[in-house]
Protein backbone atom coordinates (compact mmCIF):
# COMPACT_ATOMS: atom_id res chain seq x y z
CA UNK A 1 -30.60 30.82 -18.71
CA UNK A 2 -31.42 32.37 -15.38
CA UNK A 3 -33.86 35.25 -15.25
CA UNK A 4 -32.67 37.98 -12.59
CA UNK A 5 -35.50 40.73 -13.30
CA UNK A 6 -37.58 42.45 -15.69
CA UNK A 7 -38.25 45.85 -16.24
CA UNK A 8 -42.09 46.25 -15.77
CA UNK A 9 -43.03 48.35 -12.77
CA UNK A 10 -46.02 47.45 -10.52
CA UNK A 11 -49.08 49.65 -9.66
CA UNK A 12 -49.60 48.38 -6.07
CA UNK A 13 -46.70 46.36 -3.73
CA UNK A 14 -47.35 42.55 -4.74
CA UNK A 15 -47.99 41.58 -1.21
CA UNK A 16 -49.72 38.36 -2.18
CA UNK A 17 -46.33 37.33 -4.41
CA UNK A 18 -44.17 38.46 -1.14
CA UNK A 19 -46.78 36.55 1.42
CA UNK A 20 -46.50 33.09 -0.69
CA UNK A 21 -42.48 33.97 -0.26
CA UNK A 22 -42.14 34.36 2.90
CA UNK A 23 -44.48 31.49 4.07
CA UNK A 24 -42.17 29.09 1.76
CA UNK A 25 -39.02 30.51 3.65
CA UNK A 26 -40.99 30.05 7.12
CA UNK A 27 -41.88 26.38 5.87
CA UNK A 28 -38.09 25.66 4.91
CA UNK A 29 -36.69 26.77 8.09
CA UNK A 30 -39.01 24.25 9.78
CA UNK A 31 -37.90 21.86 7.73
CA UNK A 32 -33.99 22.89 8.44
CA UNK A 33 -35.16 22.50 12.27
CA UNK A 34 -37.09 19.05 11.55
CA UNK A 35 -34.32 17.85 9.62
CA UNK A 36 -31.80 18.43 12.88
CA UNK A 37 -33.65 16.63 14.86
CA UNK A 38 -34.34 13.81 12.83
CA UNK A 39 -37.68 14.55 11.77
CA UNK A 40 -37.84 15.85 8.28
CA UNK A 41 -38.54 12.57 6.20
CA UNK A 42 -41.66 12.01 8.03
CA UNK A 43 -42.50 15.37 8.05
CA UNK A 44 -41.50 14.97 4.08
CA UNK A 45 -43.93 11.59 4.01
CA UNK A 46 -46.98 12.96 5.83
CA UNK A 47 -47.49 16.26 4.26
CA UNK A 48 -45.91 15.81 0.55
CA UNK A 49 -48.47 14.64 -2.12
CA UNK A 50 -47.82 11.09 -2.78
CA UNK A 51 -49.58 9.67 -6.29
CA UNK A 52 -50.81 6.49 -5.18
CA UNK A 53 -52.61 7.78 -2.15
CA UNK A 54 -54.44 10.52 -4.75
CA UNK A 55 -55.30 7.65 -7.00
CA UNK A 56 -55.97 4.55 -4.88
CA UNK A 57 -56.29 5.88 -0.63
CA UNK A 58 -58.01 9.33 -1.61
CA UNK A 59 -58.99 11.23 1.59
CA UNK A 60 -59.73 15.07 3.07
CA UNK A 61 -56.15 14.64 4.27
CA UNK A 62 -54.57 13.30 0.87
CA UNK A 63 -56.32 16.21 -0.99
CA UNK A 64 -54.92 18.72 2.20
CA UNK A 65 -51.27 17.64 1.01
CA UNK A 66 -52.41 19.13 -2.27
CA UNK A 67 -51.82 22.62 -0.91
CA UNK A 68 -49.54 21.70 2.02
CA UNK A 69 -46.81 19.81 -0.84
CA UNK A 70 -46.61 23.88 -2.52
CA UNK A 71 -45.18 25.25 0.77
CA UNK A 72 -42.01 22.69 0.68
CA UNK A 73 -38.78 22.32 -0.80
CA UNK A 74 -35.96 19.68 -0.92
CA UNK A 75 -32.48 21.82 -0.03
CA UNK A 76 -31.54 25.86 -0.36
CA UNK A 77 -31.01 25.68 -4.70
CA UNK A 78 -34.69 24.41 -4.16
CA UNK A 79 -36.39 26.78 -2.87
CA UNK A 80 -33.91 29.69 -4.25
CA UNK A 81 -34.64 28.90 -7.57
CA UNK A 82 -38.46 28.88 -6.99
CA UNK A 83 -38.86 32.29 -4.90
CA UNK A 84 -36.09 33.62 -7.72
CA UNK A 85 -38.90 32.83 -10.17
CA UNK A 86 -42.02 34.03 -8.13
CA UNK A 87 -40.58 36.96 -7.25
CA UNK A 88 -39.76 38.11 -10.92
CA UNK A 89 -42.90 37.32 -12.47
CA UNK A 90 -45.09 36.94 -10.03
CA UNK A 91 -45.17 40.43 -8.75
CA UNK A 92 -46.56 41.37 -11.97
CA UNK A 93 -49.27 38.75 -13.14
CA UNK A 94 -50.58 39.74 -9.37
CA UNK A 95 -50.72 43.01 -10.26
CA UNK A 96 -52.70 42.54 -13.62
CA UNK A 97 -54.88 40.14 -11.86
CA UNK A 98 -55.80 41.61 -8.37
CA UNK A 99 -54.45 40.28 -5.10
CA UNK A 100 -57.37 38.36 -4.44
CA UNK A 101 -57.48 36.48 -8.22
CA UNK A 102 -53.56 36.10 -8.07
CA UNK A 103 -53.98 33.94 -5.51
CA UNK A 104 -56.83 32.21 -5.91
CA UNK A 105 -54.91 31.69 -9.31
CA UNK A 106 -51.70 30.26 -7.73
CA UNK A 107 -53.44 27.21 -5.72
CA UNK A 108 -55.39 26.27 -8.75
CA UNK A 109 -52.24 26.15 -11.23
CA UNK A 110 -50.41 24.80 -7.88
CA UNK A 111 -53.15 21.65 -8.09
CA UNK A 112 -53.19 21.09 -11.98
CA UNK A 113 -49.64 20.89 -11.95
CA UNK A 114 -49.69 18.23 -8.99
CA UNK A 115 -52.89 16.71 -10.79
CA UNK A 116 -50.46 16.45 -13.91
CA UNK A 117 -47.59 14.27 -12.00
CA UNK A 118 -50.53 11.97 -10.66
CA UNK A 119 -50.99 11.32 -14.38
CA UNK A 120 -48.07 10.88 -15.40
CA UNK A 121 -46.98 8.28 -12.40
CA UNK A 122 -50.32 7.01 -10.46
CA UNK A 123 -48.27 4.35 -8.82
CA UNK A 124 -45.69 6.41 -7.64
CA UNK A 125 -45.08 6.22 -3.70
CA UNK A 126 -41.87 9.13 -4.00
CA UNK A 127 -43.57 12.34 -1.93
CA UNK A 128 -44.18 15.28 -4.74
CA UNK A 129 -43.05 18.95 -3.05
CA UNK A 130 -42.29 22.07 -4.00
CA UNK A 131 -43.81 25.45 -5.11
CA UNK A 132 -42.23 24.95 -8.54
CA UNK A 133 -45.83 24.15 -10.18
CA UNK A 134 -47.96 26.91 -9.04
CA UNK A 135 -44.52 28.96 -10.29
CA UNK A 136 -45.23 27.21 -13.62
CA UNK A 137 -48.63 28.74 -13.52
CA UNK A 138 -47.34 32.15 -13.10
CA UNK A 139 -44.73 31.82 -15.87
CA UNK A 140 -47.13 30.57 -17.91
CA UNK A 141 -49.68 33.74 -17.30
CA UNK A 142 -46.91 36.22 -17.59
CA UNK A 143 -45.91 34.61 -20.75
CA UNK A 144 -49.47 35.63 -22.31
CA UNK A 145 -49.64 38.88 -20.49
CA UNK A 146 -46.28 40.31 -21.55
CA UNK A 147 -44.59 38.10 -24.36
CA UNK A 148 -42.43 40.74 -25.24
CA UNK A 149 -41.41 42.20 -21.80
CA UNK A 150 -37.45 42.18 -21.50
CA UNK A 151 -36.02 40.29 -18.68
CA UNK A 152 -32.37 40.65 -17.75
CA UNK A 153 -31.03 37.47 -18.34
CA UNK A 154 -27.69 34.99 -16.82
CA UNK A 155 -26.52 33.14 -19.94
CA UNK A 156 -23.56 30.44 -18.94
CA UNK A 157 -21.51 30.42 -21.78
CA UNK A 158 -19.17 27.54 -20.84
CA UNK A 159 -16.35 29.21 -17.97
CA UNK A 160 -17.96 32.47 -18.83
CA UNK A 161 -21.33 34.49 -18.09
CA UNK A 162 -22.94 36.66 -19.59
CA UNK A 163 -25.85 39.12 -18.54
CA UNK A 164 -28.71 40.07 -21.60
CA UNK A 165 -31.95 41.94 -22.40
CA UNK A 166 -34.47 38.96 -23.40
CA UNK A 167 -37.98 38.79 -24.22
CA UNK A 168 -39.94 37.08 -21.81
CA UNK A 169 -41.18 35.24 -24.77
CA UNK A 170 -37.93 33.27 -25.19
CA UNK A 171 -36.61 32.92 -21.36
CA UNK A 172 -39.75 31.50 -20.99
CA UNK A 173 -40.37 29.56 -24.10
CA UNK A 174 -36.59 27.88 -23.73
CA UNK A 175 -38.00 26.95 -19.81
CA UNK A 176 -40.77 25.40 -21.21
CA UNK A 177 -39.30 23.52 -23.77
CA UNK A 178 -36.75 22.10 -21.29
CA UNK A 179 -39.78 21.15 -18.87
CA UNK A 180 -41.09 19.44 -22.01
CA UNK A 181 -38.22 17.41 -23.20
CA UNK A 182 -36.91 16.53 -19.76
CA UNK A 183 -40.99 15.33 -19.18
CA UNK A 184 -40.72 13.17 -22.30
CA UNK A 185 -37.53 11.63 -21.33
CA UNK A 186 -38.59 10.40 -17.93
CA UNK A 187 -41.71 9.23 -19.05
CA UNK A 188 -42.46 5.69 -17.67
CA UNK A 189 -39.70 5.99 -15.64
CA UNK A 190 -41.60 3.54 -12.88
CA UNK A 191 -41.41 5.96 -9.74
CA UNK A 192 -40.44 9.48 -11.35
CA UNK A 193 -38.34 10.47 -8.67
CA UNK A 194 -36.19 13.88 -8.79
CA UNK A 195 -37.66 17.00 -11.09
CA UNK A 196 -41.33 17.04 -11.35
CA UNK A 197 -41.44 17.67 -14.99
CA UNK A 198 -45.08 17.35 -15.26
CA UNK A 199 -46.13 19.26 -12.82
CA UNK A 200 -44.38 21.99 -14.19
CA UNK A 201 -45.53 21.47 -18.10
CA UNK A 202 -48.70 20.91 -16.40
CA UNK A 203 -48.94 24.34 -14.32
CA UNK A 204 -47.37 26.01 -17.19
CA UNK A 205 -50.17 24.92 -18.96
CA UNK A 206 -52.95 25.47 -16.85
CA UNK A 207 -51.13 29.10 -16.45
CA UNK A 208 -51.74 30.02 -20.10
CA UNK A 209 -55.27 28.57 -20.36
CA UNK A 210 -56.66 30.32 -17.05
CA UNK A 211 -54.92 33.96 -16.90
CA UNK A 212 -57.81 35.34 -19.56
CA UNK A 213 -60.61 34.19 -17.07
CA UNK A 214 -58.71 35.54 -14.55
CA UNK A 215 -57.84 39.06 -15.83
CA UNK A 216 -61.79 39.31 -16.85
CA UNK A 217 -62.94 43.12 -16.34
CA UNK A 218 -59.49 44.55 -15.14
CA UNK A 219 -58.02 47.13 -16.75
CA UNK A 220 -54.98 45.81 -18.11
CA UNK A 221 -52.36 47.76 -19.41
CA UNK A 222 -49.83 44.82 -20.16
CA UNK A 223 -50.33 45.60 -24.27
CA UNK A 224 -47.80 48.69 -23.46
CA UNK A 225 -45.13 46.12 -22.83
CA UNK A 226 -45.35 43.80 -25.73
């Protein structure tokens, strides 16, 4: 299932969701440029977060690649997918939260979920990147906030599509679920390379346990939309 939009309008232009956007699309197209000349795999090893060096060569510089590893992405369905995702629910959690919270509230979901691949592979020496963890966060808030929101939904059904009316609660519950059994699966998998499973069970995690701190004297209105 591939979300396309919902149907909740915003009180204020999500600046903060289009910001984080546009400096992953900046980051990408020096990685396009880096990768033309030869450069991006080191560019790829110096900035992505690598496990081992978190648990075992821990530095100002490891914990920089903590933020630096949300701002890249491995090819175009990459970072698509991601911005796809931010831009959908992200406008709104930002909203309920306040520019300032939202995005104070994306790096720390951004560094559970990387915090939650460390876990799961310590030894690991395969570079972690992409925003898909903080994203995990924001699904995860917007999952609390408006369970019941409908979001126009791409269902493959074999050589056809279809497009339907969801509730958030079950676009996002079936995401989740995936994250989860695709996590278990590669579990112990020596260097976990490919999907980041656990970063993104982890965000979504840290997403549903932090958005009620975060949302703390605003004046919510999301209980119109469950």
């Amino acid at each position: 299932m591939i979300p396309l939009r919902d149907y909740i309008p915003t009180r204020r232009f999500p600046i903060v969701t289009l910001m984080l956007i546009l400096i992953n699309v900046a980051v990408f197209a020096l990685e396009l440029l880096l990768d033309a000349g030869g450069l991006l795999e080191d560019f790829i090893n110096t900035f992505g977060l690598v496990p081992l060096l978190v648990t075992q060569h821990f530095d100002s510089f490891v914990a920089f690649t903590f933020i630096s590893s949300m701002f890249m992405h491995g090819g175009f369905l990459h970072i698509l997918g991601n911005m796809l995702y931010l831009w959908i629910f992200g406008n709104n959690v930002e909203d309920e939260m306040g520019r300032l919270r939202f995005l104070i509230f994306y790096f720390v979901a951004g560094i559970a979920a990387s915090l939650a691949q460390v876990i799961a592979g310590p030894r690991s020496t395969v570079p972690g990147i992409g925003a898909s963890g903080a994203i995990a966060g924001v699904l995860g808030a917007y999952l609390v906030l408006y369970p019941r929101a409908r979001v126009a939904t791409l269902i493959p059904l074999g050589l056809f599509t279809r497009v339907a009316d969801l509730p958030a609660v079950l676009v996002l519950g079936f995401w989740f679920v995936l994250q989860l059994l695709n996590g278990v699966l590669s579990f112990g998998m020596g260097q976990m390379g490919g999907v980041a499973w656990f970063a993104h069970i982890g965000g979504f995690i840290a997403g549903v346990l932090l958005v009620k701190p975060f949302t703390i004297g605003r004046r919510g209105r999301y209980w119109q939309y469950r």
